[in-house]
Protein backbone atom coordinates (compact mmCIF):
# COMPACT_ATOMS: atom_id res chain seq x y z
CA UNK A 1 47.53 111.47 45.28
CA UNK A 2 50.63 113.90 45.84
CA UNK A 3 53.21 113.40 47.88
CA UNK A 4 52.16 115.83 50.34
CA UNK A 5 48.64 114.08 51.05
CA UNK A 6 50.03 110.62 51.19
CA UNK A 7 53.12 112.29 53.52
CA UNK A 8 50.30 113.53 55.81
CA UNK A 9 47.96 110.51 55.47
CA UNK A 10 51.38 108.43 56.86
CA UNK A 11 52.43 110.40 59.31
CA UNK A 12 48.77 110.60 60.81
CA UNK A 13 48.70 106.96 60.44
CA UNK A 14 52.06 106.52 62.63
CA UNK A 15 50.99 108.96 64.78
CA UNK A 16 47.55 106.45 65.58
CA UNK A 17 49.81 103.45 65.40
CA UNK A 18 51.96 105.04 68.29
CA UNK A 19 49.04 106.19 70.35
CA UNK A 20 47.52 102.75 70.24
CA UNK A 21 50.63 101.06 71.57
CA UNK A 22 51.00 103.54 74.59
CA UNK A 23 47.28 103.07 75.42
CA UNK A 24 47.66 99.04 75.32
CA UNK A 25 50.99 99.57 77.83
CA UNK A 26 49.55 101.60 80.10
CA UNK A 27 46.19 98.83 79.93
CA UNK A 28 48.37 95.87 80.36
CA UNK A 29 50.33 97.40 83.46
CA UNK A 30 47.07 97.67 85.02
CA UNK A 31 45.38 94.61 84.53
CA UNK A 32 48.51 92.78 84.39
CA UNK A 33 49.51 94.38 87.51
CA UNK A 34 53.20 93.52 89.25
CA UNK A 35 54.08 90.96 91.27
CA UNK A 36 56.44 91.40 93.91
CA UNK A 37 60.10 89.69 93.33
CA UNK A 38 61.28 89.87 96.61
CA UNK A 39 59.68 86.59 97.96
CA UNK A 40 60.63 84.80 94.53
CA UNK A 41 64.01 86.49 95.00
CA UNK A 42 64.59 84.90 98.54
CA UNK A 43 63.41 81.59 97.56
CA UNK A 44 65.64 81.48 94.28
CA UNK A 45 68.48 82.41 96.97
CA UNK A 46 67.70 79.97 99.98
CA UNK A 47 67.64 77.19 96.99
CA UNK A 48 70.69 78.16 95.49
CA UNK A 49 72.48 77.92 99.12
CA UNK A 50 71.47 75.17 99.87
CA UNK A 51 72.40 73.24 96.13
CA UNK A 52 76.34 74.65 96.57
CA UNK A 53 76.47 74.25 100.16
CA UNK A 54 79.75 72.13 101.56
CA UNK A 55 79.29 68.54 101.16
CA UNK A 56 81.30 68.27 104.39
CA UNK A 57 83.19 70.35 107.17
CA UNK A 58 86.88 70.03 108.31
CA UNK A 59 87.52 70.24 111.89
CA UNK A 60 91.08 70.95 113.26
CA UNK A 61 91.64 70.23 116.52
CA UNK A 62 94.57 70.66 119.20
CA UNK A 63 96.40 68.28 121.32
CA UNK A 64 94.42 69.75 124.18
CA UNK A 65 91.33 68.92 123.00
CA UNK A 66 90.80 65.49 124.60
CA UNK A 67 91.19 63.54 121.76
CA UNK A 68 93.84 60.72 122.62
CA UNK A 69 94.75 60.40 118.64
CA UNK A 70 95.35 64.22 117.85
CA UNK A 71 97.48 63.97 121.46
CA UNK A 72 99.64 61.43 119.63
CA UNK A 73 99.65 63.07 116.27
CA UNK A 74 100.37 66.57 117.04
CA UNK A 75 103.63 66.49 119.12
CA UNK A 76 105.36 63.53 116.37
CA UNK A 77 104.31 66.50 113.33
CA UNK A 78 105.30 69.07 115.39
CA UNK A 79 109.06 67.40 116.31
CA UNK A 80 109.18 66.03 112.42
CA UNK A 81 109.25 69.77 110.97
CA UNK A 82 110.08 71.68 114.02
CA UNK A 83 113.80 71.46 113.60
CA UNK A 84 115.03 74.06 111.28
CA UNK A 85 111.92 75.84 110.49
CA UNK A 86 113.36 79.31 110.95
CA UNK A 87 116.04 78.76 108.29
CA UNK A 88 112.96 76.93 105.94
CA UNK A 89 110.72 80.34 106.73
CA UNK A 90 113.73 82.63 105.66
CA UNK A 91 114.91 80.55 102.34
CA UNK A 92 111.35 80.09 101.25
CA UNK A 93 110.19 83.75 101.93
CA UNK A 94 112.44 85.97 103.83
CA UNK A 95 115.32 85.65 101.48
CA UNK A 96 113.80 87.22 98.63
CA UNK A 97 114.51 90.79 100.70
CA UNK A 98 117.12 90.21 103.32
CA UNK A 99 119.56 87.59 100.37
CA UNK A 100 119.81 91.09 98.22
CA UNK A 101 119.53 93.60 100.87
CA UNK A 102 116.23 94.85 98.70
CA UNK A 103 114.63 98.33 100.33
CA UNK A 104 117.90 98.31 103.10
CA UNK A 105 116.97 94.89 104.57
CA UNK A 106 119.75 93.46 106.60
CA UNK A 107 121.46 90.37 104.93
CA UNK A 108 121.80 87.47 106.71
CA UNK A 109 125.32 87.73 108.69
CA UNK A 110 125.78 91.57 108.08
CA UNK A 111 126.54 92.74 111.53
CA UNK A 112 126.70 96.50 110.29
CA UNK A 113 123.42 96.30 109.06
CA UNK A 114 121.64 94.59 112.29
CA UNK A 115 123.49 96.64 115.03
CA UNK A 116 121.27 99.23 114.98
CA UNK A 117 117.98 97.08 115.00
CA UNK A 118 119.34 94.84 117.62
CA UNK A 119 120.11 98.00 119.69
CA UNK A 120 116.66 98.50 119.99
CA UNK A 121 116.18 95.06 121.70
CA UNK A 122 114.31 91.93 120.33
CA UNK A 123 111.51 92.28 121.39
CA UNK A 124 111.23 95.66 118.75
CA UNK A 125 113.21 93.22 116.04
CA UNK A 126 109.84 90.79 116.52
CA UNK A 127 107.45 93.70 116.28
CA UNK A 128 109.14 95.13 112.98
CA UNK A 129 108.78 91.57 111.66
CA UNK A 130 105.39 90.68 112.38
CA UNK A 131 103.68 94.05 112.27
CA UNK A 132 105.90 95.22 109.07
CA UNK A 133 108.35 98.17 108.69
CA UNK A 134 109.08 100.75 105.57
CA UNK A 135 108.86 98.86 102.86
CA UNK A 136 108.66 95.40 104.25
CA UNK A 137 105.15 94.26 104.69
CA UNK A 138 103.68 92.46 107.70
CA UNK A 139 105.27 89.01 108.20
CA UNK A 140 107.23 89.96 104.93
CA UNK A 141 103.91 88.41 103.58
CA UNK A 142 104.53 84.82 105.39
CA UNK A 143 101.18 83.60 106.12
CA UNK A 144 102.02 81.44 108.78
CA UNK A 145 101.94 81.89 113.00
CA UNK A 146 103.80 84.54 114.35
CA UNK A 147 106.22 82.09 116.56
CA UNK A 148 107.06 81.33 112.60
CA UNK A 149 108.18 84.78 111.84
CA UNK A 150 109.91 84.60 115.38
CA UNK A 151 111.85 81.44 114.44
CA UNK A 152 113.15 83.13 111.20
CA UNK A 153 114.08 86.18 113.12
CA UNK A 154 115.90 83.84 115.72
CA UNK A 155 117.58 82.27 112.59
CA UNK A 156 118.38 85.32 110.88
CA UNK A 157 119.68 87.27 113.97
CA UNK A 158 121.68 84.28 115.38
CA UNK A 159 124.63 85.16 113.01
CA UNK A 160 125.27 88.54 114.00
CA UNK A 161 125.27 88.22 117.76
């Protein structure tokens, strides 16, 4: 046998080989037919939800709530940290900024610097502080209430009037 025949006798033997394996595919997708994943998908989901659900809630409630012990708790934690929490705001996030004067922040105590915002009244220091101005981002990214942000404001204007 040359090498030509047995060339051609191979390649019409591949040739067969592949043929066969398309005509089982196409045989198998029809007998086999497809099922449809979408139900099998929702169960696997509903299941899965329900294994990393919470194992419990956490309810917060206020003084006005009608519970007798969160009346008594809330006012003694309020008037424990209420104090100085506008100077605790500014030295644990507001100083980063206003300490240096970063991005023309006023420092604490520089009148020169806070005339021209105070011109503008309070009420337009408060909005600048919670809603953001320039390059100072909205609560100068304190995540807390805005009577917070208001407290620090209070502390860090109270030096300049």
């Amino acid at each position: 046998m040359t090498d030509r025949a047995f060339m051609k006798s191979f390649g019409g033997l591949i040739l067969a080989l592949v043929a066969l394996t398309v005509i089982l595919f196409i045989i198998a997708q029809i007998v086999g037919g497809k099922e449809s994943k979408s139900v099998e998908a929702t169960a696997d989901a509903k299941t899965i939800a329900e294994r990393i659900k919470p194992v419990g809630e956490v309810t917060v409630a206020t003084a006005a709530s009608g519970s007798p012990v969160m009346a008594a708790i809330i006012p003694s934690a309020n008037a424990a940290g209420g104090g100085d929490k506008g100077k605790k705001i500014y030295d644990t996030t507001c100083v980063v900024c206003h300490g240096a004067g970063v991005a023309d922040a006023p420092k604490l105590g520089d009148k020169a610097a806070w005339a021209p915002r105070l011109k503008a009244g309070m009420d337009a220091v408060y909005a600048n502080a919670i809603k953001g101005k320039g390059a100072m981002p909205p609560k100068g990214t304190y995540q807390g209430p805005d009577a917070d942000v208001k407290a620090a404001v209070d502390y860090m204007v109270s030096g300049v009037k």
